[in-house]
PDB file of N, CA and C in Angstrom:
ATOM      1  N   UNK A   1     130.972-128.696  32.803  1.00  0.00           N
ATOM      2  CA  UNK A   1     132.403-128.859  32.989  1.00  0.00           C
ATOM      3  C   UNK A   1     132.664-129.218  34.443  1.00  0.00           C
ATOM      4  N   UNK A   2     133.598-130.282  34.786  1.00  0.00           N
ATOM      5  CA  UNK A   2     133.668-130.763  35.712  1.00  0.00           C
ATOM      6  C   UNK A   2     135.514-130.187  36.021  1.00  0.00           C
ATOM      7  N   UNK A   3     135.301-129.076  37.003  1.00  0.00           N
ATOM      8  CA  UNK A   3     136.729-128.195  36.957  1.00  0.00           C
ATOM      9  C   UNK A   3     137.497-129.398  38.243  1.00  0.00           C
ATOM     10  N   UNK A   4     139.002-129.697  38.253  1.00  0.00           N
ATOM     11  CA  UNK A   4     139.424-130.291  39.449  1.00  0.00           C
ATOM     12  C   UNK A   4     140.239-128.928  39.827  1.00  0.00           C
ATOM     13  N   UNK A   5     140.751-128.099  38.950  1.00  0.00           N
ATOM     14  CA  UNK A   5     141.197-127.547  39.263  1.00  0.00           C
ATOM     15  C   UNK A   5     141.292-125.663  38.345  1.00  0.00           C
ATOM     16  N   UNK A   6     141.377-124.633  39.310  1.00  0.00           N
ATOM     17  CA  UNK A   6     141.276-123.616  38.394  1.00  0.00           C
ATOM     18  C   UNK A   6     142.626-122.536  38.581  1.00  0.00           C
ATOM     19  N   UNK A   7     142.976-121.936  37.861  1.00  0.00           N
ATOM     20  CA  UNK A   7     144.265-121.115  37.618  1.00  0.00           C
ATOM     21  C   UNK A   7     144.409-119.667  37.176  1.00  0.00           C
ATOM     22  N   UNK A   8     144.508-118.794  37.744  1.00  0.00           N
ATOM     23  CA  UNK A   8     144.515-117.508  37.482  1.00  0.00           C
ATOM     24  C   UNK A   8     145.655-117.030  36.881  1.00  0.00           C
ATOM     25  N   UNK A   9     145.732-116.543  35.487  1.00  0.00           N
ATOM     26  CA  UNK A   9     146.745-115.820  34.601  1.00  0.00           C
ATOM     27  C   UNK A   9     147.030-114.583  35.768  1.00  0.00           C
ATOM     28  N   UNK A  10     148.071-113.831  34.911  1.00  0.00           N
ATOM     29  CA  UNK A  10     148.073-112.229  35.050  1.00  0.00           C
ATOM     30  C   UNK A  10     146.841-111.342  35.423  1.00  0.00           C
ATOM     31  N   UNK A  11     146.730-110.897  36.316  1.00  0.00           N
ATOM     32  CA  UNK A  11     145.682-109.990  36.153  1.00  0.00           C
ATOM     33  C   UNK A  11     146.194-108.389  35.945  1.00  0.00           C
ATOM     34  N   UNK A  12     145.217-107.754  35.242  1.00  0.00           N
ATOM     35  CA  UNK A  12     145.622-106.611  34.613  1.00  0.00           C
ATOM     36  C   UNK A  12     144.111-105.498  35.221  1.00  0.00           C
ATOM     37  N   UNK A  13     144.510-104.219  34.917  1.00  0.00           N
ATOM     38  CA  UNK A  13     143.449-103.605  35.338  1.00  0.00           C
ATOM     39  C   UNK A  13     142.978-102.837  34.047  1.00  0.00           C
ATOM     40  N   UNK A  14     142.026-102.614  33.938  1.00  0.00           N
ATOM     41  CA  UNK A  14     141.692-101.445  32.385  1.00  0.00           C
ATOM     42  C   UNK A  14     140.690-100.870  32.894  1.00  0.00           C
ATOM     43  N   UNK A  15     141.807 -99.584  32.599  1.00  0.00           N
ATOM     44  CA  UNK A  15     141.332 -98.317  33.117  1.00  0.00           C
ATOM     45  C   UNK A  15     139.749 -98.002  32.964  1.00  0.00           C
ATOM     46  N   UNK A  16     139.929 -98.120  31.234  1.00  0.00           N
ATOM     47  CA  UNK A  16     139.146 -97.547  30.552  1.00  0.00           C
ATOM     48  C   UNK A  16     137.529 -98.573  30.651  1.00  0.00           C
ATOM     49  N   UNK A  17     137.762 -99.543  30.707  1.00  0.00           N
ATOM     50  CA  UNK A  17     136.287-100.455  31.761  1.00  0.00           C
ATOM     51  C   UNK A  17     136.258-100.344  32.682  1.00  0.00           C
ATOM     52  N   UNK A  18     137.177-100.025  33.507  1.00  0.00           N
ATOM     53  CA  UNK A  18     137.112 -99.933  35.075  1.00  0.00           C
ATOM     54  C   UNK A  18     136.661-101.317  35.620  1.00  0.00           C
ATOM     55  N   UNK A  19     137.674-102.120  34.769  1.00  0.00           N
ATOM     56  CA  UNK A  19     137.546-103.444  35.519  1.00  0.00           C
ATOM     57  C   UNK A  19     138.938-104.229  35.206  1.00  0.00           C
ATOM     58  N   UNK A  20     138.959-105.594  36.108  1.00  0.00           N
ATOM     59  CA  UNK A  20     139.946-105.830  36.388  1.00  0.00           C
ATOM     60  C   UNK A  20     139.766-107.299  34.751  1.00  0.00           C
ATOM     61  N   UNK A  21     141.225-107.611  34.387  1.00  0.00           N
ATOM     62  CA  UNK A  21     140.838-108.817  33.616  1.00  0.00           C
ATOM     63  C   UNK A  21     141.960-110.036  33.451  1.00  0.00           C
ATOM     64  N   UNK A  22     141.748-111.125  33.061  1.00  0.00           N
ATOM     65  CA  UNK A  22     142.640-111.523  33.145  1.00  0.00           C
ATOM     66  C   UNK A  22     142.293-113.392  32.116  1.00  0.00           C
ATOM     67  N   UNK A  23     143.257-114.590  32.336  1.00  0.00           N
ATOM     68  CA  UNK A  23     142.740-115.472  31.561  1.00  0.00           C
ATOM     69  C   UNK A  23     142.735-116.607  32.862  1.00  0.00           C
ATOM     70  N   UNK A  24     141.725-117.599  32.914  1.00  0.00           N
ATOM     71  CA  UNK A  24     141.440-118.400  33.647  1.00  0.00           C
ATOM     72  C   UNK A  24     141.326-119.491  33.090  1.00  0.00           C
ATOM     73  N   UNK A  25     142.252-120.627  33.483  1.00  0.00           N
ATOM     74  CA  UNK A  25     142.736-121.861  33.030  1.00  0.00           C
ATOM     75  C   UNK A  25     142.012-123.163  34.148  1.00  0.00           C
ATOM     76  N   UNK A  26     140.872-123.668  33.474  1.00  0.00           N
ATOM     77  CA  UNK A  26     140.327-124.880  34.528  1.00  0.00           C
ATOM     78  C   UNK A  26     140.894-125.900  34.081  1.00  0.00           C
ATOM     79  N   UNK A  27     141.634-126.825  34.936  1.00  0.00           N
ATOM     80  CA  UNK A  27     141.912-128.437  34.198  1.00  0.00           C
ATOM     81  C   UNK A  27     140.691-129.147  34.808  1.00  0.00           C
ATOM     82  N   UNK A  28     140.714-129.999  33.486  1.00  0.00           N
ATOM     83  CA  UNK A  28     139.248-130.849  33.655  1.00  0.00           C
ATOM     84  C   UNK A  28     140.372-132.226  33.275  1.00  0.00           C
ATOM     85  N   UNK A  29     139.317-133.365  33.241  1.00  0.00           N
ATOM     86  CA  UNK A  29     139.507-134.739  33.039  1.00  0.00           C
ATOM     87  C   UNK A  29     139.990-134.938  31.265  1.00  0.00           C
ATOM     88  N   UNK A  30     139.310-134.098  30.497  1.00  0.00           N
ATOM     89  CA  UNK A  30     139.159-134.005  29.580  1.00  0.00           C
ATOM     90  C   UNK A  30     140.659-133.299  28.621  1.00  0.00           C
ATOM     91  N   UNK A  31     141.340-131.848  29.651  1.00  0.00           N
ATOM     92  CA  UNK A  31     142.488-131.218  29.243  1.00  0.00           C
ATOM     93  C   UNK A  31     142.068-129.872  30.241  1.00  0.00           C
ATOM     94  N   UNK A  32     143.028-128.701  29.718  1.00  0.00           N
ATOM     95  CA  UNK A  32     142.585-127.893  30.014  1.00  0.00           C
ATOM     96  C   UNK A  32     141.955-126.741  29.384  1.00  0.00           C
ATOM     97  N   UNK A  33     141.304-125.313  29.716  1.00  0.00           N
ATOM     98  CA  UNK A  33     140.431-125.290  29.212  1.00  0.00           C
ATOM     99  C   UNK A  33     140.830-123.780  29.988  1.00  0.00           C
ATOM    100  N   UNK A  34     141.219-122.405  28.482  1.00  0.00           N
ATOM    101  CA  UNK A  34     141.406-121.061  29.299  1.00  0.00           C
ATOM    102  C   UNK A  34     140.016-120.304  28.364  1.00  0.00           C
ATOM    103  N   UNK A  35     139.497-119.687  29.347  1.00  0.00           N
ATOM    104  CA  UNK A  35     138.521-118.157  29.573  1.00  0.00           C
ATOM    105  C   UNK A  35     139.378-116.917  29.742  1.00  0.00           C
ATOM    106  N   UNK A  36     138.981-116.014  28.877  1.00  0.00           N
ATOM    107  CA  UNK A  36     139.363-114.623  28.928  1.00  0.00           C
ATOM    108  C   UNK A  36     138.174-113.969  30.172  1.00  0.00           C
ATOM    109  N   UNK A  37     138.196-113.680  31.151  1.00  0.00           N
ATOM    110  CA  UNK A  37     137.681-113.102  32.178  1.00  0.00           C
ATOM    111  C   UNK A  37     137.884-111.366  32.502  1.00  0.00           C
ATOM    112  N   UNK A  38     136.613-110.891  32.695  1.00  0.00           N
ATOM    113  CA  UNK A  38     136.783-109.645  33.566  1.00  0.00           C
ATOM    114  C   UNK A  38     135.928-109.222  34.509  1.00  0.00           C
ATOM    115  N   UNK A  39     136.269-108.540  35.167  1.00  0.00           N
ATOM    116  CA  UNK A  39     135.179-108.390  36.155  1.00  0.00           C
ATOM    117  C   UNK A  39     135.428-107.007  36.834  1.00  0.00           C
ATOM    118  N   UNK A  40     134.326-106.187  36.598  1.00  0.00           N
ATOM    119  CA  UNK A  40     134.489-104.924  37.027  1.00  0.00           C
ATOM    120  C   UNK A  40     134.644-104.459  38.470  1.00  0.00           C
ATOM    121  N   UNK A  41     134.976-104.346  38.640  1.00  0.00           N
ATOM    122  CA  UNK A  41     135.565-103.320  40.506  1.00  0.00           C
ATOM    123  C   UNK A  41     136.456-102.296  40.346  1.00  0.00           C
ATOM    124  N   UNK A  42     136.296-101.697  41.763  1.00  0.00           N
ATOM    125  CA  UNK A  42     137.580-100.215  41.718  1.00  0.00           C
ATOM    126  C   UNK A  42     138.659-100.873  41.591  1.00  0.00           C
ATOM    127  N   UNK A  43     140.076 -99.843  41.278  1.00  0.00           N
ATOM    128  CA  UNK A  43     141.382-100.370  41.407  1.00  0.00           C
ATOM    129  C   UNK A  43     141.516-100.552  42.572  1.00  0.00           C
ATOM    130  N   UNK A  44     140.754-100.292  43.784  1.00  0.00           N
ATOM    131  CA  UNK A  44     141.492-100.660  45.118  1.00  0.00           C
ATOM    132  C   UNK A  44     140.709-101.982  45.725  1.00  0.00           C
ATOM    133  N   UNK A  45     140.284-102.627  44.898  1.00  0.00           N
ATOM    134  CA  UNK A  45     139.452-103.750  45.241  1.00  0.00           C
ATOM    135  C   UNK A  45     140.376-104.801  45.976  1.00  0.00           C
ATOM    136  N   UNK A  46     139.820-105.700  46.860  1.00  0.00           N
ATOM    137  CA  UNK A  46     140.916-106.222  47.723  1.00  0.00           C
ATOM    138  C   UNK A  46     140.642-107.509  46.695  1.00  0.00           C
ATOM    139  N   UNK A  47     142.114-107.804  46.522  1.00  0.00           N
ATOM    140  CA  UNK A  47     142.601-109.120  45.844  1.00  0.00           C
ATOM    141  C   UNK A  47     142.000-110.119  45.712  1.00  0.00           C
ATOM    142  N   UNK A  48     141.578-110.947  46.933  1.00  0.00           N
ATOM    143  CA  UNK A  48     140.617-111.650  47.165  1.00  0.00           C
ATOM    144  C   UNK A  48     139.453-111.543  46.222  1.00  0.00           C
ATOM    145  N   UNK A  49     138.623-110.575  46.819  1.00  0.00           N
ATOM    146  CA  UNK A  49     137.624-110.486  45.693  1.00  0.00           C
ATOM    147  C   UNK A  49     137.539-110.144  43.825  1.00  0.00           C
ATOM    148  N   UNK A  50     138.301-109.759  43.935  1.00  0.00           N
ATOM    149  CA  UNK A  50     139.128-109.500  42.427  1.00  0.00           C
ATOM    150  C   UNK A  50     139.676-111.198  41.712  1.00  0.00           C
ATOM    151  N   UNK A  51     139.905-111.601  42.252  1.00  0.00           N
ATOM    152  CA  UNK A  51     140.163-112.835  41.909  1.00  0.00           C
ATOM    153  C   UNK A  51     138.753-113.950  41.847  1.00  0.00           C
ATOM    154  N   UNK A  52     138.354-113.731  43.024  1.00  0.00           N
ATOM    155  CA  UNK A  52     137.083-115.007  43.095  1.00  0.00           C
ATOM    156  C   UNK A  52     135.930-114.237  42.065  1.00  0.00           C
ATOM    157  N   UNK A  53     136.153-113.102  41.646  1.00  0.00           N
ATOM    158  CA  UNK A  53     134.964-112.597  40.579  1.00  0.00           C
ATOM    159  C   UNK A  53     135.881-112.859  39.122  1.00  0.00           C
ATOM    160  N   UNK A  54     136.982-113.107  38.987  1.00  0.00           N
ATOM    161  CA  UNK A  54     137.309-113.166  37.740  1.00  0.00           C
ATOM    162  C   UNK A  54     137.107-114.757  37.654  1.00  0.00           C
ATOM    163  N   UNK A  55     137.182-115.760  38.282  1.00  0.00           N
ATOM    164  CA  UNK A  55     137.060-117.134  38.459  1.00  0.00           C
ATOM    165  C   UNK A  55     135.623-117.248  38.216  1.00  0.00           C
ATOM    166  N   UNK A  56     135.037-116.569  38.676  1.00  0.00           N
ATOM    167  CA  UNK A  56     133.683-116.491  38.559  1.00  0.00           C
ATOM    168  C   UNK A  56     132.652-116.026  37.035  1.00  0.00           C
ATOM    169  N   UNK A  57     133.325-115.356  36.642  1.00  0.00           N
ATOM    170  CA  UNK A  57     132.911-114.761  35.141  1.00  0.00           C
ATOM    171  C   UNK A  57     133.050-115.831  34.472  1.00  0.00           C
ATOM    172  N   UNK A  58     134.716-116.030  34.403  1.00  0.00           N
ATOM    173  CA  UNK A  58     134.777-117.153  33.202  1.00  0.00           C
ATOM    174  C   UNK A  58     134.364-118.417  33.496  1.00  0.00           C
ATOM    175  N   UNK A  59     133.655-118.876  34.923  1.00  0.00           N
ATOM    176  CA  UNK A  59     132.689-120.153  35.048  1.00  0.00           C
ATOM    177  C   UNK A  59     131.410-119.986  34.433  1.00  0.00           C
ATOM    178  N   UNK A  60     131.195-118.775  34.400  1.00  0.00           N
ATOM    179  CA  UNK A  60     129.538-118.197  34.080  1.00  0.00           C
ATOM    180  C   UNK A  60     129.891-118.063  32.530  1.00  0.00           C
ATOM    181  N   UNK A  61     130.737-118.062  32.317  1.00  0.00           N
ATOM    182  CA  UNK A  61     131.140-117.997  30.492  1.00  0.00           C
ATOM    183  C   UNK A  61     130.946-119.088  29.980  1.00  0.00           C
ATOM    184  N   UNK A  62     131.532-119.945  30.856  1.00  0.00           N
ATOM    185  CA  UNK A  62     131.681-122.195  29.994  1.00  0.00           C
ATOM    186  C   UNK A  62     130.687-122.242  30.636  1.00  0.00           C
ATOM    187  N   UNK A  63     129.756-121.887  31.542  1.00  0.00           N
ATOM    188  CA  UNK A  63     128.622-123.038  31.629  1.00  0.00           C
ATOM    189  C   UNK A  63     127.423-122.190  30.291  1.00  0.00           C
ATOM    190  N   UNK A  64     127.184-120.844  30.346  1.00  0.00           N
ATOM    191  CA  UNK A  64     126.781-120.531  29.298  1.00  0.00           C
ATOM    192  C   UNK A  64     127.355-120.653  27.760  1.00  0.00           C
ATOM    193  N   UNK A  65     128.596-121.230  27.662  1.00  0.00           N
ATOM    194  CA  UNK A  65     129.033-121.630  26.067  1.00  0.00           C
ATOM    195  C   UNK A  65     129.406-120.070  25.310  1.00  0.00           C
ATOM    196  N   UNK A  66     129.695-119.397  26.117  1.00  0.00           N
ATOM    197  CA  UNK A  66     129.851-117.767  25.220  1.00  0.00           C
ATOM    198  C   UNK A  66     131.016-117.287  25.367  1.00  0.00           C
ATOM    199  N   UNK A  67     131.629-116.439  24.652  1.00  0.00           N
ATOM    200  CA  UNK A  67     132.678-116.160  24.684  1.00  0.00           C
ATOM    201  C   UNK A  67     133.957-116.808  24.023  1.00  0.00           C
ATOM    202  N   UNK A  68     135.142-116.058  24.462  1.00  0.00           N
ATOM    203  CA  UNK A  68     136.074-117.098  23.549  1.00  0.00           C
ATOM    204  C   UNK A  68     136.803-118.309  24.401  1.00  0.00           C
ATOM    205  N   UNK A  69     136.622-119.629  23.749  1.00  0.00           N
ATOM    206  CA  UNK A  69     137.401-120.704  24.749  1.00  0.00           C
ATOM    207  C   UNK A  69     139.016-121.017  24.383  1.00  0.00           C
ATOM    208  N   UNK A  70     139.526-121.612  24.948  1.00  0.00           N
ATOM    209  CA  UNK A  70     140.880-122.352  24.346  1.00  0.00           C
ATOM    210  C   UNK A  70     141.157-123.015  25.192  1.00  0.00           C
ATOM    211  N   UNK A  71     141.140-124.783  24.140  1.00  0.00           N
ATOM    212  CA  UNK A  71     141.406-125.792  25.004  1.00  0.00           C
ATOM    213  C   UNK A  71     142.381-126.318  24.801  1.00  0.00           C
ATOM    214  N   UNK A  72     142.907-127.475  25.262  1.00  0.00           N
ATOM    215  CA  UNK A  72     144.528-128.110  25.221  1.00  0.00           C
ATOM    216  C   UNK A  72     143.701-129.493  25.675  1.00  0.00           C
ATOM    217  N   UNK A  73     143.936-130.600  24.792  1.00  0.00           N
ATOM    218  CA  UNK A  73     143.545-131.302  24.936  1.00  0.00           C
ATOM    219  C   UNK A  73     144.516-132.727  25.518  1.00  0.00           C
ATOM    220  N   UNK A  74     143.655-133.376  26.867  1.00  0.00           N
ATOM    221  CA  UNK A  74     145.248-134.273  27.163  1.00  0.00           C
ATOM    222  C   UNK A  74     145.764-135.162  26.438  1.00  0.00           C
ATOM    223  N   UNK A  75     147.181-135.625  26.373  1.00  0.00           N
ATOM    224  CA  UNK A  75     147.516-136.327  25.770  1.00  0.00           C
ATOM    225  C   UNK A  75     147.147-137.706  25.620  1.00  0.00           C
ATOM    226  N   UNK A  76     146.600-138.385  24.053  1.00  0.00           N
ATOM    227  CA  UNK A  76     146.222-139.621  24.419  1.00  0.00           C
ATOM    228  C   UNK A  76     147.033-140.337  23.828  1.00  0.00           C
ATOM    229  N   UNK A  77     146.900-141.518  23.178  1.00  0.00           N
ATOM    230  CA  UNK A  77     148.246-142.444  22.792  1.00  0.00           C
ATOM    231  C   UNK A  77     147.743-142.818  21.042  1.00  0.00           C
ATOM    232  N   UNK A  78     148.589-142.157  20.387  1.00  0.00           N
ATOM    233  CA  UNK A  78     148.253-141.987  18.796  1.00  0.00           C
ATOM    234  C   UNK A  78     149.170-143.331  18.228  1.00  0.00           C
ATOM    235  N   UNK A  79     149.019-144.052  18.681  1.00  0.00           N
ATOM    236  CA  UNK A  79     149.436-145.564  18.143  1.00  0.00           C
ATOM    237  C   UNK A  79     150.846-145.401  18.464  1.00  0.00           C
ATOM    238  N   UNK A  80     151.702-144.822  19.344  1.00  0.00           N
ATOM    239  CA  UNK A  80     153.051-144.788  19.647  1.00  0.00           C
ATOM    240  C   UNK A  80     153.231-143.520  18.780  1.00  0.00           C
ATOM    241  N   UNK A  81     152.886-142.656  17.947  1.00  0.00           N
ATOM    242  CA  UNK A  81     153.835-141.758  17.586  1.00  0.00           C
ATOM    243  C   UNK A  81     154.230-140.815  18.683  1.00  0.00           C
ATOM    244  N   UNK A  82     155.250-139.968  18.531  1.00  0.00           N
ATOM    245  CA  UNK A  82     155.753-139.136  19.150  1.00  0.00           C
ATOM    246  C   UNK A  82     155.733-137.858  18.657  1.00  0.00           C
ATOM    247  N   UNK A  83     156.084-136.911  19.675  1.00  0.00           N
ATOM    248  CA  UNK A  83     155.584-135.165  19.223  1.00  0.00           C
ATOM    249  C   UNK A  83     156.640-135.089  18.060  1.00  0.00           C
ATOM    250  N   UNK A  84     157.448-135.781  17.630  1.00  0.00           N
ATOM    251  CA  UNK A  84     158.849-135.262  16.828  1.00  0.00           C
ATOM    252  C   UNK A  84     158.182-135.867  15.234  1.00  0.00           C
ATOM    253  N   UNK A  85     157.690-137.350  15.503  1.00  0.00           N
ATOM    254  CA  UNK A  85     157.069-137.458  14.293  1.00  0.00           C
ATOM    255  C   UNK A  85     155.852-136.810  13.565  1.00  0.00           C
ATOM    256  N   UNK A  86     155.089-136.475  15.094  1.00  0.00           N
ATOM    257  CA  UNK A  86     154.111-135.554  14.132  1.00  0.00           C
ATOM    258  C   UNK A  86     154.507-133.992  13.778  1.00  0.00           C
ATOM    259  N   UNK A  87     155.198-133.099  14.064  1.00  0.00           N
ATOM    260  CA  UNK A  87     155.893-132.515  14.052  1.00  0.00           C
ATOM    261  C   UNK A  87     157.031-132.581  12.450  1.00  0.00           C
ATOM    262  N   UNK A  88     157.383-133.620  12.122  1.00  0.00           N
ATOM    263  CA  UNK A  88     157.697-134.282  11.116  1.00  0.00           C
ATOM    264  C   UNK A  88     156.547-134.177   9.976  1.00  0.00           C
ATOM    265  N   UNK A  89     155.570-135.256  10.621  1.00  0.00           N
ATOM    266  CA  UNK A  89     154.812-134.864   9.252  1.00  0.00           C
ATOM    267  C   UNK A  89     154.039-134.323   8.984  1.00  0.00           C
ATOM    268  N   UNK A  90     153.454-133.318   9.644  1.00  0.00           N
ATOM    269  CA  UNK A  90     153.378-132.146   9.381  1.00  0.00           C
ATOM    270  C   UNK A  90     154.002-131.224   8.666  1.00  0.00           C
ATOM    271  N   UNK A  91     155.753-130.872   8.746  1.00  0.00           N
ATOM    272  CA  UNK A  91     156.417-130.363   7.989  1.00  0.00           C
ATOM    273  C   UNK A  91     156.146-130.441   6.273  1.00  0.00           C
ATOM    274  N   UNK A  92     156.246-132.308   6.439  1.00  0.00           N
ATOM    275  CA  UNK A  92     156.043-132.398   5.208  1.00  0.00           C
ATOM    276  C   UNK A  92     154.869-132.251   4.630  1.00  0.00           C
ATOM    277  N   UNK A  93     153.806-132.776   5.190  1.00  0.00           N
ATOM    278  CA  UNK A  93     152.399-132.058   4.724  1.00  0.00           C
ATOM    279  C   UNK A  93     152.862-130.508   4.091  1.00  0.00           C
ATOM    280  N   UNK A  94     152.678-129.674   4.787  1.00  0.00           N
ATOM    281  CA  UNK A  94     153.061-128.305   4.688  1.00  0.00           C
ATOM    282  C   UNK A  94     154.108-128.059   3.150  1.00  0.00           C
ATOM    283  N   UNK A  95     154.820-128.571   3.206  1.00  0.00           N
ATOM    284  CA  UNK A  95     156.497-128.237   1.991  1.00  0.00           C
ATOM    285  C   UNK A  95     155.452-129.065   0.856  1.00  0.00           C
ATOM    286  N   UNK A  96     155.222-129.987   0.879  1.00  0.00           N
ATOM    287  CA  UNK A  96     154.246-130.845  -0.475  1.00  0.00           C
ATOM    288  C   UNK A  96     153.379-129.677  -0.669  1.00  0.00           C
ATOM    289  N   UNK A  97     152.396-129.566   0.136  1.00  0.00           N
ATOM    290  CA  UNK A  97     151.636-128.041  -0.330  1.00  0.00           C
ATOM    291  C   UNK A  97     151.953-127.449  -0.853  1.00  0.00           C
ATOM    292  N   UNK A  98     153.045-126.136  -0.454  1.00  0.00           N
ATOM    293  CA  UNK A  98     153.545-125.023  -1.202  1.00  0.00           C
ATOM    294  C   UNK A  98     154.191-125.753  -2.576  1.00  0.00           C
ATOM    295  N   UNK A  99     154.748-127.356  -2.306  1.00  0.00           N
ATOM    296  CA  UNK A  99     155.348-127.462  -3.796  1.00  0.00           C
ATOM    297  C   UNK A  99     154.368-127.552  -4.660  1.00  0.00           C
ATOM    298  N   UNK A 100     153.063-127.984  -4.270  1.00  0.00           N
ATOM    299  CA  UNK A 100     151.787-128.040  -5.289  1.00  0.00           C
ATOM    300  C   UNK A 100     151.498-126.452  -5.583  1.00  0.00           C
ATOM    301  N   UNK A 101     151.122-125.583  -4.815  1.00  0.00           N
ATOM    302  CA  UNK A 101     150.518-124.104  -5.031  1.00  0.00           C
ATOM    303  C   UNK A 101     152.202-123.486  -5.867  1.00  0.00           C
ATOM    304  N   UNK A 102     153.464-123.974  -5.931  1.00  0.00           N
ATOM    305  CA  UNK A 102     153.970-123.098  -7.028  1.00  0.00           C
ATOM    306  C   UNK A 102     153.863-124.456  -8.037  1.00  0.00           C
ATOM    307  N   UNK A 103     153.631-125.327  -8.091  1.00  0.00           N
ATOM    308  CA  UNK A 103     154.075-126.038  -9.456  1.00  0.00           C
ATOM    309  C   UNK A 103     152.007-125.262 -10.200  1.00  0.00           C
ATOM    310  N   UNK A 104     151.525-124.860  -9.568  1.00  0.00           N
ATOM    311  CA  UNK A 104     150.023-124.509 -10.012  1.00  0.00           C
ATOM    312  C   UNK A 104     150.434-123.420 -11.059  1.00  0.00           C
ATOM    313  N   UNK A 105     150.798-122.015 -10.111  1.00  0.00           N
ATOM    314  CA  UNK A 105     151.465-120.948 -10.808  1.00  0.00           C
ATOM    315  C   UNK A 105     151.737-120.695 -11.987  1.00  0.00           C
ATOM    316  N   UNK A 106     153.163-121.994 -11.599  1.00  0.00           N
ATOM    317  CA  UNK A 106     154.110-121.913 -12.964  1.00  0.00           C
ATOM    318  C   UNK A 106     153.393-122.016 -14.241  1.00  0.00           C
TER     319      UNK A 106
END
């Protein structure tokens, strides 16, 4: 993964791991791309480092392929449609369905 850029969610502390966690969002060329991250230290860990170890986990996560990913992929050009038409037909995809699964039923 070729990161241009990386983004730190919320960070949260849990107690009960005694580590800090949070979600880390890299944009690549490709889209972007969030890691669930944690990284253990005291609660009085200075920020700094609390941060560059949670950046750090979830790099060590995508280059090893483990864990859970979620990507967003950038927008490319679907022959001119627009978010409203697919959005559209989709709907209808969806309503034709359910009218097939009750006309099954009946």
């Amino acid at each position: 993964m070729q990161s241009t850029h990386s983004e730190l969610g919320p960070v949260r502390y849990n107690a009960a791991e005694e580590a800090f966690e949070a979600t880390v969002t890299f944009t690549t060329a490709e889209g972007s791309i969030r890691r669930p991250a944690q990284y253990a230290a005291p609660l009085n860990a200075p920020d700094a480092l609390v941060q560059r170890g949670l950046i750090a986990a979830a790099e060590i996560q995508d280059a090893k392929n483990t864990g859970l990913k979620s990507t967003v992929c950038a927008k490319s050009d679907r022959d001119g449609a627009d978010d409203a038409e697919t959005g559209f037909d989709l709907f209808e995809k969806t309503r034709n369905f359910f009218d097939f699964v009750r006309n099954k039923a009946a």
